[in-house]
Protein backbone atom coordinates (compact mmCIF):
# COMPACT_ATOMS: atom_id res chain seq x y z
CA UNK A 1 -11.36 23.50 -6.91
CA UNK A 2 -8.28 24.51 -5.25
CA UNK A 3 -7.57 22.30 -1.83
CA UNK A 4 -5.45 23.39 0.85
CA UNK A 5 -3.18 20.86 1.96
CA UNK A 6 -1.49 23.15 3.97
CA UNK A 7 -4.26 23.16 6.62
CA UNK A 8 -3.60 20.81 9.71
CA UNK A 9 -7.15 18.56 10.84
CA UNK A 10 -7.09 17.63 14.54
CA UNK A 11 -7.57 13.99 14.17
CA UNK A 12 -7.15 13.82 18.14
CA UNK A 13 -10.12 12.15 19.90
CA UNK A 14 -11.85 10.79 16.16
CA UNK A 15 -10.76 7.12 17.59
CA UNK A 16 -7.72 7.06 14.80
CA UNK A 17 -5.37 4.59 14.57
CA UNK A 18 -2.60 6.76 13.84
CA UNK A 19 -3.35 9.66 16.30
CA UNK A 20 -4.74 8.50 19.23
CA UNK A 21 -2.81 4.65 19.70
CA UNK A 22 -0.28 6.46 21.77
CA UNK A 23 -1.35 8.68 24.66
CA UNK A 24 0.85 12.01 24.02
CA UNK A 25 -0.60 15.15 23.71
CA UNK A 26 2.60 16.67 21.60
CA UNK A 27 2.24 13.26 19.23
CA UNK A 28 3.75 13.24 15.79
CA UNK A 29 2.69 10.16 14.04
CA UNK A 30 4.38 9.66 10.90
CA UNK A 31 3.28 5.47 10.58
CA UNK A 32 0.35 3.80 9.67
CA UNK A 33 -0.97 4.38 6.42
CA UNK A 34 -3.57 6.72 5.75
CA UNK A 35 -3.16 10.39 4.33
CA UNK A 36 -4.04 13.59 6.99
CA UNK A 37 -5.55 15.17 4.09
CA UNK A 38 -9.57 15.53 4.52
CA UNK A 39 -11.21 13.81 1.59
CA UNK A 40 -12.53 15.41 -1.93
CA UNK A 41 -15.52 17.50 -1.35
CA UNK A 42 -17.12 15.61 -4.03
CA UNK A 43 -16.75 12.46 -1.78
CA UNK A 44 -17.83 14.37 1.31
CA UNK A 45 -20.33 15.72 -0.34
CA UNK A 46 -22.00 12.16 -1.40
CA UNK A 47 -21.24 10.99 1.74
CA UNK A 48 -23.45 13.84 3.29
CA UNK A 49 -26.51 13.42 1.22
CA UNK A 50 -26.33 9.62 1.79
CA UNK A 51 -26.53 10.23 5.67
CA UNK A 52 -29.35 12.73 5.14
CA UNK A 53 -31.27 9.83 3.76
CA UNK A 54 -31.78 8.59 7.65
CA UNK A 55 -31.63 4.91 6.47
CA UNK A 56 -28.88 2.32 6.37
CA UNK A 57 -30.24 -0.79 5.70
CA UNK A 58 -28.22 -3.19 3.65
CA UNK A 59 -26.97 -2.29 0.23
CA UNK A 60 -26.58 -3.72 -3.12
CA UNK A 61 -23.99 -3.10 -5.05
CA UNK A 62 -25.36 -1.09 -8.22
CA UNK A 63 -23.79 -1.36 -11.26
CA UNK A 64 -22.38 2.66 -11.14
CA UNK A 65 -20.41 0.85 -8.52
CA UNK A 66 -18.41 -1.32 -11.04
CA UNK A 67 -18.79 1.09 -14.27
CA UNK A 68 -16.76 3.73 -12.29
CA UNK A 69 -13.77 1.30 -11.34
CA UNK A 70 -13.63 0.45 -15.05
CA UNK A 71 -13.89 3.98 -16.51
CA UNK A 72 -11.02 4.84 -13.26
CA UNK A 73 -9.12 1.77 -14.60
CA UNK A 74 -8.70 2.65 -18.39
CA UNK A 75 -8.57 5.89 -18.07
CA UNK A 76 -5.69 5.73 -15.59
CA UNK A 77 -3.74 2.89 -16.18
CA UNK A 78 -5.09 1.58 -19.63
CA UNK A 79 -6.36 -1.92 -17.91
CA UNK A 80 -9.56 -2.54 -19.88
CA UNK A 81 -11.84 -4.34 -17.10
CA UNK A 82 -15.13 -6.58 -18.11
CA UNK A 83 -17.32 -6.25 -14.75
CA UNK A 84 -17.81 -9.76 -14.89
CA UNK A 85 -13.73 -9.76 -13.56
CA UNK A 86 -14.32 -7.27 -10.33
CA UNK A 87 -15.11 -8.69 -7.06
CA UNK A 88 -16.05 -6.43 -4.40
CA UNK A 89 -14.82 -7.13 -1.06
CA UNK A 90 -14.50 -5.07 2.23
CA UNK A 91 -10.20 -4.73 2.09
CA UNK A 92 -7.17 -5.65 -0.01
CA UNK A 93 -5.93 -7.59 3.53
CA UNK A 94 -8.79 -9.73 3.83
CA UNK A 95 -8.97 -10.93 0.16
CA UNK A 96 -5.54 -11.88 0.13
CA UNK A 97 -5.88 -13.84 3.50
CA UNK A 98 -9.03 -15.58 1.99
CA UNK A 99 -6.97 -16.40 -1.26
CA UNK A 100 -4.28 -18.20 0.58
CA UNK A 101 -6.45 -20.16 2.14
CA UNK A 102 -9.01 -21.08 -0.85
CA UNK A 103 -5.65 -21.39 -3.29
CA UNK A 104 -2.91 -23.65 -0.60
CA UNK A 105 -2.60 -26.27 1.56
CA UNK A 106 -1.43 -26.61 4.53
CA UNK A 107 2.19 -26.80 4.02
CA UNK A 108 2.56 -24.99 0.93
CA UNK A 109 4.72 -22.00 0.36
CA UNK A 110 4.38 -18.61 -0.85
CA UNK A 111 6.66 -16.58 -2.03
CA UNK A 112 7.21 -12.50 -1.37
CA UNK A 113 10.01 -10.17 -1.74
CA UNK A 114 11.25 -8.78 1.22
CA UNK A 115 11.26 -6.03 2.98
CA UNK A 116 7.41 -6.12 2.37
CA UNK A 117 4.50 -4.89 3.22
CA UNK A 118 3.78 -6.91 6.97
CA UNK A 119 0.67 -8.08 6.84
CA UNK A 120 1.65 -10.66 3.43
CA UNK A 121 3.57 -12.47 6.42
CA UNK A 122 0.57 -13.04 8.47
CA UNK A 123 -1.62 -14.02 5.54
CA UNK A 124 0.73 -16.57 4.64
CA UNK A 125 1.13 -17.87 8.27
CA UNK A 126 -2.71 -18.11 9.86
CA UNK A 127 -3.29 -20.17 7.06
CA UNK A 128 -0.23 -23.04 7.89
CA UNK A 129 1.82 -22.35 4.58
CA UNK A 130 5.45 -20.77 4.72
CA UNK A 131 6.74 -17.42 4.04
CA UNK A 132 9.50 -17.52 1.01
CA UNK A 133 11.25 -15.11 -0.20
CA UNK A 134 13.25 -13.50 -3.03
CA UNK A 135 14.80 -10.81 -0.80
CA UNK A 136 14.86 -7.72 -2.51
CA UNK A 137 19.01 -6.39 -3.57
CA UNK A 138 19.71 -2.96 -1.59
CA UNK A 139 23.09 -1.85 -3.59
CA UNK A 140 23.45 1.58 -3.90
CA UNK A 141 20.73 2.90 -2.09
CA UNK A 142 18.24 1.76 -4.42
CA UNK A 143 16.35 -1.86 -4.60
CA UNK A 144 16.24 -4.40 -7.36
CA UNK A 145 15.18 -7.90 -7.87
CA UNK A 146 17.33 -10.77 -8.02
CA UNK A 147 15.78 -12.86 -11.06
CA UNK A 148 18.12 -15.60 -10.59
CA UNK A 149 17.04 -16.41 -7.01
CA UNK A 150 13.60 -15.41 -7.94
CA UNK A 151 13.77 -18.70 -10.55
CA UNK A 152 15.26 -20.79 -8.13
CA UNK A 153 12.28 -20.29 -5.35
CA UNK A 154 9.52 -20.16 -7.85
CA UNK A 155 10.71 -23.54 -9.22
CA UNK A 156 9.87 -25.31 -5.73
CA UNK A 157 7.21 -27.45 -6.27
CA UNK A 158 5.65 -26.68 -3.11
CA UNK A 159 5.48 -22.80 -3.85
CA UNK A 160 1.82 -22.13 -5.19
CA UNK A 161 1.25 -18.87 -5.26
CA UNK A 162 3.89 -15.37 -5.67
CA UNK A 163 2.09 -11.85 -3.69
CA UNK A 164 3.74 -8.78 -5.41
CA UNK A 165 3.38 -5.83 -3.52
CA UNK A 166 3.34 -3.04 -7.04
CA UNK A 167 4.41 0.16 -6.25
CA UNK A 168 6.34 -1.75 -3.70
CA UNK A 169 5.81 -1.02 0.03
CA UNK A 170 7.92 -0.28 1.76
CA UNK A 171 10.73 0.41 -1.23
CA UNK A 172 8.87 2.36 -2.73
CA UNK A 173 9.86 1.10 -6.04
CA UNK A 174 7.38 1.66 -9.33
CA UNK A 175 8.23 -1.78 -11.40
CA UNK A 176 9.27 -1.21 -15.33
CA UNK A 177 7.45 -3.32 -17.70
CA UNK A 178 10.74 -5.03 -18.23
CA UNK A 179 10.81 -6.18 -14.75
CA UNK A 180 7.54 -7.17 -14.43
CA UNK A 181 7.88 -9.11 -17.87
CA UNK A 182 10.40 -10.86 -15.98
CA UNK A 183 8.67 -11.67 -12.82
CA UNK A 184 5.81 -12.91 -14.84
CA UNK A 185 7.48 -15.21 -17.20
CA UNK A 186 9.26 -17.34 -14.63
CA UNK A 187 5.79 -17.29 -12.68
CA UNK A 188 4.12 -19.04 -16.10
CA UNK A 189 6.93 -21.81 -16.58
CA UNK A 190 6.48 -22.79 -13.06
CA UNK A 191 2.73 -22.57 -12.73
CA UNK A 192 2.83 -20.11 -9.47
CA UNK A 193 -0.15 -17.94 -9.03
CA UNK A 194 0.27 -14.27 -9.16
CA UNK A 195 -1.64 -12.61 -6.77
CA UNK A 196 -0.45 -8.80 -7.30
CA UNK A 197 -1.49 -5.69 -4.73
CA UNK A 198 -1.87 -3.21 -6.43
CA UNK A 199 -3.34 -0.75 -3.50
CA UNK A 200 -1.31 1.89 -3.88
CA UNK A 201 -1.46 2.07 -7.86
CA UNK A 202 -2.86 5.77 -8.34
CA UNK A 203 0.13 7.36 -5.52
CA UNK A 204 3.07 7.21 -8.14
CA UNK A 205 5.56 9.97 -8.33
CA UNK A 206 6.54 12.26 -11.33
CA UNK A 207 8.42 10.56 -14.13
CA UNK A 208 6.98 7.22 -13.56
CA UNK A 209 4.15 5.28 -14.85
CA UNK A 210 2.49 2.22 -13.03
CA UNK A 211 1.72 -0.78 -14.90
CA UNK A 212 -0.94 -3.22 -13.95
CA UNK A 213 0.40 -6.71 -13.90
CA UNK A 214 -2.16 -7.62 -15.88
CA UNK A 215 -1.86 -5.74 -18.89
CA UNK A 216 0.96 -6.90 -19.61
CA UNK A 217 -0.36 -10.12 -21.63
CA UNK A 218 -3.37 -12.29 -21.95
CA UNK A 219 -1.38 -15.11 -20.05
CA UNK A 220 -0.18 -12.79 -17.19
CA UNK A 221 -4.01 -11.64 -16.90
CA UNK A 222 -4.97 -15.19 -16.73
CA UNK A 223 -2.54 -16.40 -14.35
CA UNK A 224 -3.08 -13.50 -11.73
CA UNK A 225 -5.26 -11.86 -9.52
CA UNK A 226 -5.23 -7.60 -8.78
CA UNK A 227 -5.99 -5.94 -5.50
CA UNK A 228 -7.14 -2.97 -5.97
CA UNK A 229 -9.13 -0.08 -3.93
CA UNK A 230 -9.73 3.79 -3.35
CA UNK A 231 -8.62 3.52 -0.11
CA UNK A 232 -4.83 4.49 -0.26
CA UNK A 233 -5.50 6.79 -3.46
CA UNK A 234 -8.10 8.72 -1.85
CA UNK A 235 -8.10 8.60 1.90
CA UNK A 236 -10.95 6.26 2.61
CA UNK A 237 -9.52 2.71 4.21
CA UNK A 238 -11.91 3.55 7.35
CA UNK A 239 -14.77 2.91 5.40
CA UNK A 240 -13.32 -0.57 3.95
CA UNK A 241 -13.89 -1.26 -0.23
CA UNK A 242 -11.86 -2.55 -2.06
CA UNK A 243 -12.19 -4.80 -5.39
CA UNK A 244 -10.57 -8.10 -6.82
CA UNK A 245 -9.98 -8.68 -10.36
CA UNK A 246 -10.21 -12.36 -11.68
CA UNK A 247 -10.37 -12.64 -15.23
CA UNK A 248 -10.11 -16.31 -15.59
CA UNK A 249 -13.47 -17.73 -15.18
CA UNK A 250 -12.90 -20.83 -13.55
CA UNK A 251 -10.34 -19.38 -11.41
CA UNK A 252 -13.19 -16.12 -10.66
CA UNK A 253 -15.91 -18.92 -9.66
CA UNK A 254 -13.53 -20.44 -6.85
CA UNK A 255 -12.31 -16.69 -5.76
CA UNK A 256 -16.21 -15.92 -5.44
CA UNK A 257 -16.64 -18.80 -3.59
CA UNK A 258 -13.79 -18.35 -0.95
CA UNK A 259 -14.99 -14.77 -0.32
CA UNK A 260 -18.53 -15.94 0.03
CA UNK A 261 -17.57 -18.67 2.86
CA UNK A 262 -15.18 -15.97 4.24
CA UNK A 263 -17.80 -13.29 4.60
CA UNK A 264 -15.82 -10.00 3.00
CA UNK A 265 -18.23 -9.01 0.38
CA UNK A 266 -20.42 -7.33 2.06
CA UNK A 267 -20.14 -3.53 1.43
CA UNK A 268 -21.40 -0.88 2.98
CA UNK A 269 -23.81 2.00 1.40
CA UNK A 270 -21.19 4.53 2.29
CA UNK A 271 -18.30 2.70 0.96
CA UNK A 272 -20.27 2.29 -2.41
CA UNK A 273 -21.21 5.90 -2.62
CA UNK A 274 -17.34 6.57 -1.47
CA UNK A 275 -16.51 4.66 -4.02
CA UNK A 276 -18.43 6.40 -6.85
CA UNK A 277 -18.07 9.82 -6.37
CA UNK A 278 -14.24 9.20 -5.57
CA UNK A 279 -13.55 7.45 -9.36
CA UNK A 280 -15.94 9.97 -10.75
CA UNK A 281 -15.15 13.30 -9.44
CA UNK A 282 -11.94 12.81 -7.36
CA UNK A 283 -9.08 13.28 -9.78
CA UNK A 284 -8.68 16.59 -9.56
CA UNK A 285 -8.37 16.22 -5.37
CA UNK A 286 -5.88 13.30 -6.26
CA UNK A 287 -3.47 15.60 -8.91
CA UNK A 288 -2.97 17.95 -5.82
CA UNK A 289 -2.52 15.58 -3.46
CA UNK A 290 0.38 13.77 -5.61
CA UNK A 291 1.92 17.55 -6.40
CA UNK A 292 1.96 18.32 -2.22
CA UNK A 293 3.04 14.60 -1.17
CA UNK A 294 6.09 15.06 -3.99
CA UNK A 295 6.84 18.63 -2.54
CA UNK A 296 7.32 16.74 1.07
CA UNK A 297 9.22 14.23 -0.19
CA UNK A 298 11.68 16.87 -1.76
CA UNK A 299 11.41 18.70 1.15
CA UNK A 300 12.53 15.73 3.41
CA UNK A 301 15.08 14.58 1.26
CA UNK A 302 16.96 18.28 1.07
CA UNK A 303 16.30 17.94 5.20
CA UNK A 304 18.19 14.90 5.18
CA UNK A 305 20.64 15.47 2.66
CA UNK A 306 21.13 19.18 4.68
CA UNK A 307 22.00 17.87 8.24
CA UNK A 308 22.20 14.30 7.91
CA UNK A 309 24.58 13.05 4.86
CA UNK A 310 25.60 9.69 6.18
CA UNK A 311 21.83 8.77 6.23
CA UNK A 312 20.39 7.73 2.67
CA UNK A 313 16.81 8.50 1.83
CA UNK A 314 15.81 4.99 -0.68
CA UNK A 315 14.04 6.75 -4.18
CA UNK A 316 10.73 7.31 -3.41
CA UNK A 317 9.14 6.29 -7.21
CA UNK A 318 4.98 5.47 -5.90
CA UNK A 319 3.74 5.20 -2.31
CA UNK A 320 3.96 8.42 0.16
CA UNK A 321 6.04 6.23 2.09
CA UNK A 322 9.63 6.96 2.38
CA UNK A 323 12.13 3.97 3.36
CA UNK A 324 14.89 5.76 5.17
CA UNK A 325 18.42 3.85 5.50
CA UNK A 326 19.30 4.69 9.23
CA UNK A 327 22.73 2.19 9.43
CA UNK A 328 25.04 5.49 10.06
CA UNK A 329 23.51 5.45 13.67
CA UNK A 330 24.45 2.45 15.18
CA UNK A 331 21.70 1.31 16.78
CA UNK A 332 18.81 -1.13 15.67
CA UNK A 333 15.44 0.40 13.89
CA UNK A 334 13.60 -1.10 16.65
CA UNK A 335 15.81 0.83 19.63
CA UNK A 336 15.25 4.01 17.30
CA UNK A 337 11.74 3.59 17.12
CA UNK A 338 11.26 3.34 21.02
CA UNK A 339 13.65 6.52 21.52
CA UNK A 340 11.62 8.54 18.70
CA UNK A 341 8.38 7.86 20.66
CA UNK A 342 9.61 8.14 24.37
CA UNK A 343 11.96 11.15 24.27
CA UNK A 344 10.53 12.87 20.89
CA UNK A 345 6.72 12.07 21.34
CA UNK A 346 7.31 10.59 16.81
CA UNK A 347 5.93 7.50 16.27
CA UNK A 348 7.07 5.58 12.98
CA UNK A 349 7.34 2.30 11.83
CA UNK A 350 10.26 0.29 12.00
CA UNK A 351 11.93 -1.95 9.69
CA UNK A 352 12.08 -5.29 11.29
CA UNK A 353 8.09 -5.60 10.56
CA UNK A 354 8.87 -5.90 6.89
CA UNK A 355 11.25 -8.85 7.47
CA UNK A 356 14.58 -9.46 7.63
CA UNK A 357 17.61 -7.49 6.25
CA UNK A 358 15.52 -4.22 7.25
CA UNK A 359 17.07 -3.45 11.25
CA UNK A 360 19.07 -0.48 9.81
CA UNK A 361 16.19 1.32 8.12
CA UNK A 362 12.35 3.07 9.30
CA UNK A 363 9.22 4.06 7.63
CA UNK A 364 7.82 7.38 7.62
CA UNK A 365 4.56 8.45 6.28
CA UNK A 366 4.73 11.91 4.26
CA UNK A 367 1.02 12.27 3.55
CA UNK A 368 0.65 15.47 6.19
CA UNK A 369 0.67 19.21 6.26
CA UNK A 370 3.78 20.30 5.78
CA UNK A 371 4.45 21.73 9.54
CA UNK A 372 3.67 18.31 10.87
CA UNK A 373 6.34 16.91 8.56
CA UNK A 374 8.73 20.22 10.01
CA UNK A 375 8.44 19.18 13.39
CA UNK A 376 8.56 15.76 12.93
CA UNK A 377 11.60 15.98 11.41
CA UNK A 378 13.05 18.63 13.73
CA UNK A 379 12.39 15.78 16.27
CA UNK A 380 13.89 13.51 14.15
CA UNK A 381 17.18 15.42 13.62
CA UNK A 382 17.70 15.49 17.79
CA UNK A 383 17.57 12.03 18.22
CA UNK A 384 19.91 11.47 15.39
CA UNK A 385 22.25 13.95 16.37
CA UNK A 386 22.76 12.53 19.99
CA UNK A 387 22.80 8.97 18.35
CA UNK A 388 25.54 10.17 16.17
CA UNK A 389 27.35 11.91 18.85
CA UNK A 390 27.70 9.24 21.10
């Protein structure tokens, strides 16, 4: 089946996040997370005959549930899953939250790589531990890891547990095995806890290759725990699914246990039939999607490069979320953020959120029709222009 990406959905007056937080009628919302694109019709379609069955009492998971992560999982990324390991929960932001809290004390750090993905930050803080972190090197408009500092945090006693945000949001880096290997190793010699988000695994660019953390070894898989979930791939986080893997069985007993007393296991029947039909029959929906979201991202990148050299678009590598180094315009991402959205009617995230070090850069979200990315940009380019103007 041939989908049209092309087509623009009015997502005005559907109670979205992303379209309807801001009252303008002209809005171009190029933030939050979640794709424009309407969903597979093989997910639609399951979705459909699941509402045509009139009832929606409460569901139990069946076992096609955890057979079609698996299949998705080895096929895709060559991670061989036992079902035993997966752990169904309702989000990848909720799990982690509850695994802070069943896995620290109060008082115990955690350490991330900024700029990261926001909500690590309040994970880490609602459950009184401290935000650490191995700041991420920005040299030549691409980011790297510093290993040295990364040993040097990790070998705090107090630090119990590392979050790695893989592909990286908001770099949008796609970690090499090397890397990783890295990252992992110091992790073992100090006994810190990988917990690795892997949400955005499917979304990775042309000429790169994700790599789950834990296929790496026997002892990474051990010594982690992987977030994973349709909802980024596919265009589903309203409906809320997502799955944990554990493969260490003590360690999967106490991760059972802290998302039993925390409530998040309880999926819905239309986030288990999402589910399904989106690692059974989706793919083909998914290749198209990835071939249209890198045809933006070309298309925004020749945009900047076009009218706005002294700006630097970071490598987008996975994610369809492009990091865009705004330090040419003098003013703080926050102060460009509230012009965007008061005189241009664009909404787009800025970069203090993901920490510090990130005031010269913003977020935008590439997962549209292409003449919602036009005018966004178009919008874009006048508020730059006068910025750079004086």
């Amino acid at each position: 089946m041939i989908y049209n990406f092309d087509k623009t959905i009015v997502r005005k007056g559907t109670d979205s996040v992303k379209w309807n937080q801001q009252s303008y009628e002209d809005l171009i919302p190029l933030w939050v997370a979640d794709m424009d694109f309407p969903a597979a019709q093989p997910i639609v379609d399951a979705l459909v005959q699941r509402v045509e069955h009139a009832v929606y009492g409460y569901a139990r998971i069946p076992d096609a549930f955890f057979q079609a992560i698996m299949k998705w999982s080895l096929h895709k990324h060559r991670f061989s899953l036992q079902k035993n390991w997966l752990i169904p929960v309702i989000g990848v932001v909720p799990a982690i939250s509850a695994l802070v809290k069943a896995l620290t004390v109060a008082g115990d750090k955690v350490l991330v790589q900024e700029p990261v993905y926001h909500c690590f930050f309040s994970s880490i803080e609602r459950n009184d531990c401290e935000v650490l972190s191995n700041d991420l090197v920005y040299r030549e408009g691409r980011y790297t890891i510093d290993f040295e500092d990364f040993e040097a945090k990790a070998s705090d006693p107090k630090v119990k547990l590392f979050i790695l945000c893989s592909p990286h949001n908001p770099a949008g880096r796609v970690w090499t095995k090397t890397e990783l290997e890295l990252l992992g190793e110091i992790c073992l010699r100090h006994r810190v806890l990988v917990i690795s988000d892997e949400i955005h695994c499917d979304l990775v660019l042309e000429d790169y290759q994700h790599i789950p953390f834990g296929t790496i070894s026997s002892s990474f898989l051990a010594n982690s725990i992987t977030c994973i979930a349709p909802s980024k791939t596919f265009n589903l986080a309203g409906l809320q699914v997502a799955s944990v893997i554990v493969a260490d069985p003590q360690l999967n007993k106490k991760v059972q246990q802290a998302f039993l007393v925390n409530e998040i296991s309880s999926i819905s029947p239309f986030a288990i039939t999402a589910l399904i039909a989106a690692y059974e029959e989706g793919e083909e929906w998914l290749d198209q999607a990835l071939q249209y979201i890198h045809a933006n991202y070309i298309y925004l990148n020749d945009f900047m490069t076009k009218h706005f050299p002294s700006l630097h678009v970071v490598p987008l590598e996975g994610t369809y979320l492009v990091w865009l180094d705004c330090s040419a315009l003098g003013v703080s991402s926050r102060k460009l953020g509230e012009l965007l959205l008061q005189e241009m009617h664009v909404q787009v995230n800025v970069g203090e959120m993901y920490g510090k070090g990130c005031t010269d850069f913003i977020r935008l979200n590439i997962a549209c029709s292409r003449s919602v990315l036009e005018e966004g940009l178009l919008r874009l380019k006048a508020v730059f222009t006068n910025l750079l103007q004086g």
